[in-house]
Protein backbone atom coordinates (compact mmCIF):
# COMPACT_ATOMS: atom_id res chain seq x y z
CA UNK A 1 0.00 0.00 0.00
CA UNK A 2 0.94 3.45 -0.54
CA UNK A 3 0.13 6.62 0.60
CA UNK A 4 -0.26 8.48 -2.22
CA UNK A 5 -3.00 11.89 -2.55
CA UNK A 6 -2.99 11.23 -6.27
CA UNK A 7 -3.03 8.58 -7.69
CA UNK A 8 -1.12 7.58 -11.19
CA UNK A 9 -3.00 6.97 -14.05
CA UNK A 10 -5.64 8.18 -15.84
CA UNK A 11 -9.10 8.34 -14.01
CA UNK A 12 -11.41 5.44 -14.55
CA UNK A 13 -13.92 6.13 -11.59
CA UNK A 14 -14.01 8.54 -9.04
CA UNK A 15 -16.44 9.26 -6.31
CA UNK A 16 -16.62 11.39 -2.99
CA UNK A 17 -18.21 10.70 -0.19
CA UNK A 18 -20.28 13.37 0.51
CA UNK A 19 -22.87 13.44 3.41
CA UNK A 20 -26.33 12.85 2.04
CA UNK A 21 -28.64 16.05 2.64
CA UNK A 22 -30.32 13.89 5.18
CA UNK A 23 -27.38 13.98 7.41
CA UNK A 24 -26.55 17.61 6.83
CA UNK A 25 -30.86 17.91 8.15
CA UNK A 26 -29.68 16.45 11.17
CA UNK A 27 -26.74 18.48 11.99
CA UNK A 28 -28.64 21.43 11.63
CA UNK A 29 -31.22 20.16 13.89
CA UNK A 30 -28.32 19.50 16.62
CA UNK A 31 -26.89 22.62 15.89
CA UNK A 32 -29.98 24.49 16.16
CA UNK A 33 -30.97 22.54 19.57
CA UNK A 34 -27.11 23.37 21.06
CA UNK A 35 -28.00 26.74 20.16
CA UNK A 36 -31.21 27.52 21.64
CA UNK A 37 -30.19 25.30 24.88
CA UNK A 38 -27.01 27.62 25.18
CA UNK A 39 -28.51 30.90 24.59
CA UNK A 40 -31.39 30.44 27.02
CA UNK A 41 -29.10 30.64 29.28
CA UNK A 42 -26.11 33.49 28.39
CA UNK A 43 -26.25 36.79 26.94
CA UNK A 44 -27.15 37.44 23.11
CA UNK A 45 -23.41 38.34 21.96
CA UNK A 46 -22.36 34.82 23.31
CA UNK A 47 -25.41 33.15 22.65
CA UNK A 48 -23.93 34.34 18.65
CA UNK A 49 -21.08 33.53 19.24
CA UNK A 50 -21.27 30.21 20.72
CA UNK A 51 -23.95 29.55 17.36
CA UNK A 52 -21.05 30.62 14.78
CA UNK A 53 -18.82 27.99 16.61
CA UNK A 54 -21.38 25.66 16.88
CA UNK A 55 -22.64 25.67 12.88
CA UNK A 56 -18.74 26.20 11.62
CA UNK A 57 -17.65 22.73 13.69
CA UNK A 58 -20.27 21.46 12.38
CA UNK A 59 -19.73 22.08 8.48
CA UNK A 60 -16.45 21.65 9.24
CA UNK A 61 -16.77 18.19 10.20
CA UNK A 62 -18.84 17.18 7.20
CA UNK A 63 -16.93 19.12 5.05
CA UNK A 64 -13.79 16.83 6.49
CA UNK A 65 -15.08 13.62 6.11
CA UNK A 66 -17.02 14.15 3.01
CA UNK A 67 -13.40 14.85 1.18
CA UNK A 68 -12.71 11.50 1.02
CA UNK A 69 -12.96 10.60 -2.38
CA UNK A 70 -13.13 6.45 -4.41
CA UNK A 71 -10.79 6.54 -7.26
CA UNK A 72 -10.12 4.06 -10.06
CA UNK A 73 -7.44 4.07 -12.68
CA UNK A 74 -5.45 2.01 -14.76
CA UNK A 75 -2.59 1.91 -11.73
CA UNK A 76 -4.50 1.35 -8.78
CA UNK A 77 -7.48 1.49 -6.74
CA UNK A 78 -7.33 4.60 -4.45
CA UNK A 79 -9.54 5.21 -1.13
CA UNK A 80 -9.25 8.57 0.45
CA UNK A 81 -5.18 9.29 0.98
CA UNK A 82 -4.09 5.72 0.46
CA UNK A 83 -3.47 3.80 -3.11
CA UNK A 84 -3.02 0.39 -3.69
CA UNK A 85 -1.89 -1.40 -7.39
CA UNK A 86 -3.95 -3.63 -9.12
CA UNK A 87 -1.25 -6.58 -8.56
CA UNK A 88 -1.92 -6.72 -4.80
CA UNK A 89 -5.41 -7.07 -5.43
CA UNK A 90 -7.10 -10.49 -5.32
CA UNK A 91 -10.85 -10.27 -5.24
CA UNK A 92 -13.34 -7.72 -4.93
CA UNK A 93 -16.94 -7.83 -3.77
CA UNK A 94 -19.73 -5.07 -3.98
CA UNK A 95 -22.04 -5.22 -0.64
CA UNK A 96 -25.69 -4.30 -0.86
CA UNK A 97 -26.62 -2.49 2.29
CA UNK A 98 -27.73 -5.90 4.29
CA UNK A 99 -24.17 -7.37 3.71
CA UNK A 100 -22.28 -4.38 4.40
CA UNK A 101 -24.28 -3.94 7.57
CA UNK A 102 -23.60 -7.67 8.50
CA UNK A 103 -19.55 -7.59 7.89
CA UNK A 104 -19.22 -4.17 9.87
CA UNK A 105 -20.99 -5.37 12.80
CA UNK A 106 -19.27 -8.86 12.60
CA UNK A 107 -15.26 -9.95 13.47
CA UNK A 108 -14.60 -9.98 9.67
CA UNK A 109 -13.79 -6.14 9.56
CA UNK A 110 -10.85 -6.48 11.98
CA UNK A 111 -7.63 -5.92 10.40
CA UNK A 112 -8.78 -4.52 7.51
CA UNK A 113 -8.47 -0.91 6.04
CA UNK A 114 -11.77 0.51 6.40
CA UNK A 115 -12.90 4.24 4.49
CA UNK A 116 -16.49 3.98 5.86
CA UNK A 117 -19.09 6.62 5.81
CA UNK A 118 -22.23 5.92 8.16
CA UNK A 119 -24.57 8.13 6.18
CA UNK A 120 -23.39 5.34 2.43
CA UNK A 121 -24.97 1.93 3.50
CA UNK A 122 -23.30 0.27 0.69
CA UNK A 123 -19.79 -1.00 0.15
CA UNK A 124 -17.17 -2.77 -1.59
CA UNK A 125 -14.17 -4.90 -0.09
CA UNK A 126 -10.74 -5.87 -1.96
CA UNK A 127 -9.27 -9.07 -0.70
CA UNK A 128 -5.47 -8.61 -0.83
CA UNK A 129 -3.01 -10.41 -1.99
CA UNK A 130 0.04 -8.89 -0.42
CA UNK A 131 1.33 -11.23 2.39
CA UNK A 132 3.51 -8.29 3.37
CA UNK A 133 0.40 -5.72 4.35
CA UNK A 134 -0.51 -5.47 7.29
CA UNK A 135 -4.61 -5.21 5.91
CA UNK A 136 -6.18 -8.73 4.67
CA UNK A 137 -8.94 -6.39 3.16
CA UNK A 138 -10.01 -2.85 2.09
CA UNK A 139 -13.83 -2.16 3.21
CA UNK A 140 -14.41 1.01 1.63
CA UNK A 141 -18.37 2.73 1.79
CA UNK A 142 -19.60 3.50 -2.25
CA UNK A 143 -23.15 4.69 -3.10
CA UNK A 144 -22.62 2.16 -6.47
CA UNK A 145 -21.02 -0.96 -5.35
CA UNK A 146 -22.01 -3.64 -8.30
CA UNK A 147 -20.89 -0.84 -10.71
CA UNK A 148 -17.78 -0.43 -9.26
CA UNK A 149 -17.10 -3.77 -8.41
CA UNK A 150 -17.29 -4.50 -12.07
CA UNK A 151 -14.95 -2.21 -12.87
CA UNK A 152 -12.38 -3.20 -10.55
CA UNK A 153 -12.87 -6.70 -11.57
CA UNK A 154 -11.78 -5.92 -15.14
CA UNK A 155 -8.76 -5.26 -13.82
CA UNK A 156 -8.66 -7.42 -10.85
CA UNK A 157 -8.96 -10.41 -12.71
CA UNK A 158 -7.05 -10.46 -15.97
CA UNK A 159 -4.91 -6.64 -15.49
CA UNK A 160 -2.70 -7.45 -18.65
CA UNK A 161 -6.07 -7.84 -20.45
CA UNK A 162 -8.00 -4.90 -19.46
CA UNK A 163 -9.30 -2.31 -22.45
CA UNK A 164 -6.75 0.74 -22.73
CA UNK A 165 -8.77 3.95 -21.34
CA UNK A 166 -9.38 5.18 -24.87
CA UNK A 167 -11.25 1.97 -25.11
CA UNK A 168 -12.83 2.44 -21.40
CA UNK A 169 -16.01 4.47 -21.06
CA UNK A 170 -15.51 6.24 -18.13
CA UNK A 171 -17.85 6.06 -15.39
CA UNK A 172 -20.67 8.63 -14.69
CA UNK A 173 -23.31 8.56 -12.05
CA UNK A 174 -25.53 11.32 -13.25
CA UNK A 175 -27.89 10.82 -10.74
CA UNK A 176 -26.03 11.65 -8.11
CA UNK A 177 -25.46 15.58 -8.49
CA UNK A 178 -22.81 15.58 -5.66
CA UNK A 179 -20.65 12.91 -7.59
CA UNK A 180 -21.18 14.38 -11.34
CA UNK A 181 -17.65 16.92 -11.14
CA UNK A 182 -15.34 13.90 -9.95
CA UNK A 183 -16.48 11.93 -12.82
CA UNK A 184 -14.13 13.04 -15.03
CA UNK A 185 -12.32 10.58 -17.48
């Protein structure tokens, strides 16, 4: 594995991991209840005051975690800061929400490198092949696991015989407004 913010390449796949609006609902909502619970009590300048802090730790924190970005290229398989090549791949899996639920509450995520978001349900995990890494397994969270899964399996499973990227149509989840700028090819 290597820690690498960009991975080589050029861009198959890319996704980020953006809170869903229904998780930014409910950070207002705690926000707004830390707010009125805190000013009832204190003057109005740091009853504003203590709401600026409150909202900006807030965004701040979804901001943070929602940075974490999926990529695929013709190197490697990259999950937020850390990049792995194809060759120490083995096997990959997409997880409906049921399965992913099932292996994070279960022994079988222990040891493994895990890029999980609670607010994507679904997943994929990369069985390694690298005796030498310290991870048997990637668990990473991905709004589009069986798409992505089948694109990592092209290269997973025969690498020397995967389509060039002019042959490749890139990925592009148009549905998903928050994804459609990292979906460049």
């Amino acid at each position: 594995m290597v820690n690498s913010p960009r991975p080589s390449g050029s861009i198959v796949y890319s996704e980020r991991l953006w809170a869903s609006l229904s998780w930014w609902l409910i950070g207002a909502a705690l926000a707004l209840s830390l707010i009125v619970a805190i000013g009832a009590w204190t003057s109005p300048t740091i009853g504003i005051i203590v709401a600026v802090i409150i909202v900006s730790l807030i965004v701040a924190a979804f901001a943070i975690a929602g940075k974490a970005r999926i990529v695929v290229t013709e190197d490697g398989f990259g999950a937020g800061r850390s990049f792995i090549e194809w060759r120490w791949i083995d096997r990959v899996r997409g997880m409906d929400p049921e399965t992913m639920a099932s292996v994070m509450h279960s022994s079988h995520q222990v040891g493994c490198f895990l890029l999980t978001r609670p607010w994507i349900k679904s997943g994929l995990v990369l069985r390694l092949a690298d005796p030498a890494d310290p991870h048997q397994a990637w668990i990473v969270s991905t709004r589009h696991p069986d798409t992505l899964a089948a694109i990592v399996s092209e290269y997973v499973t025969a690498p020397d015989l995967a389509p060039a990227s002019s042959e490749r149509v890139p990925y592009d989840s148009r549905g998903d407004s928050r994804d459609e700028e990292d979906n460049r090819g």
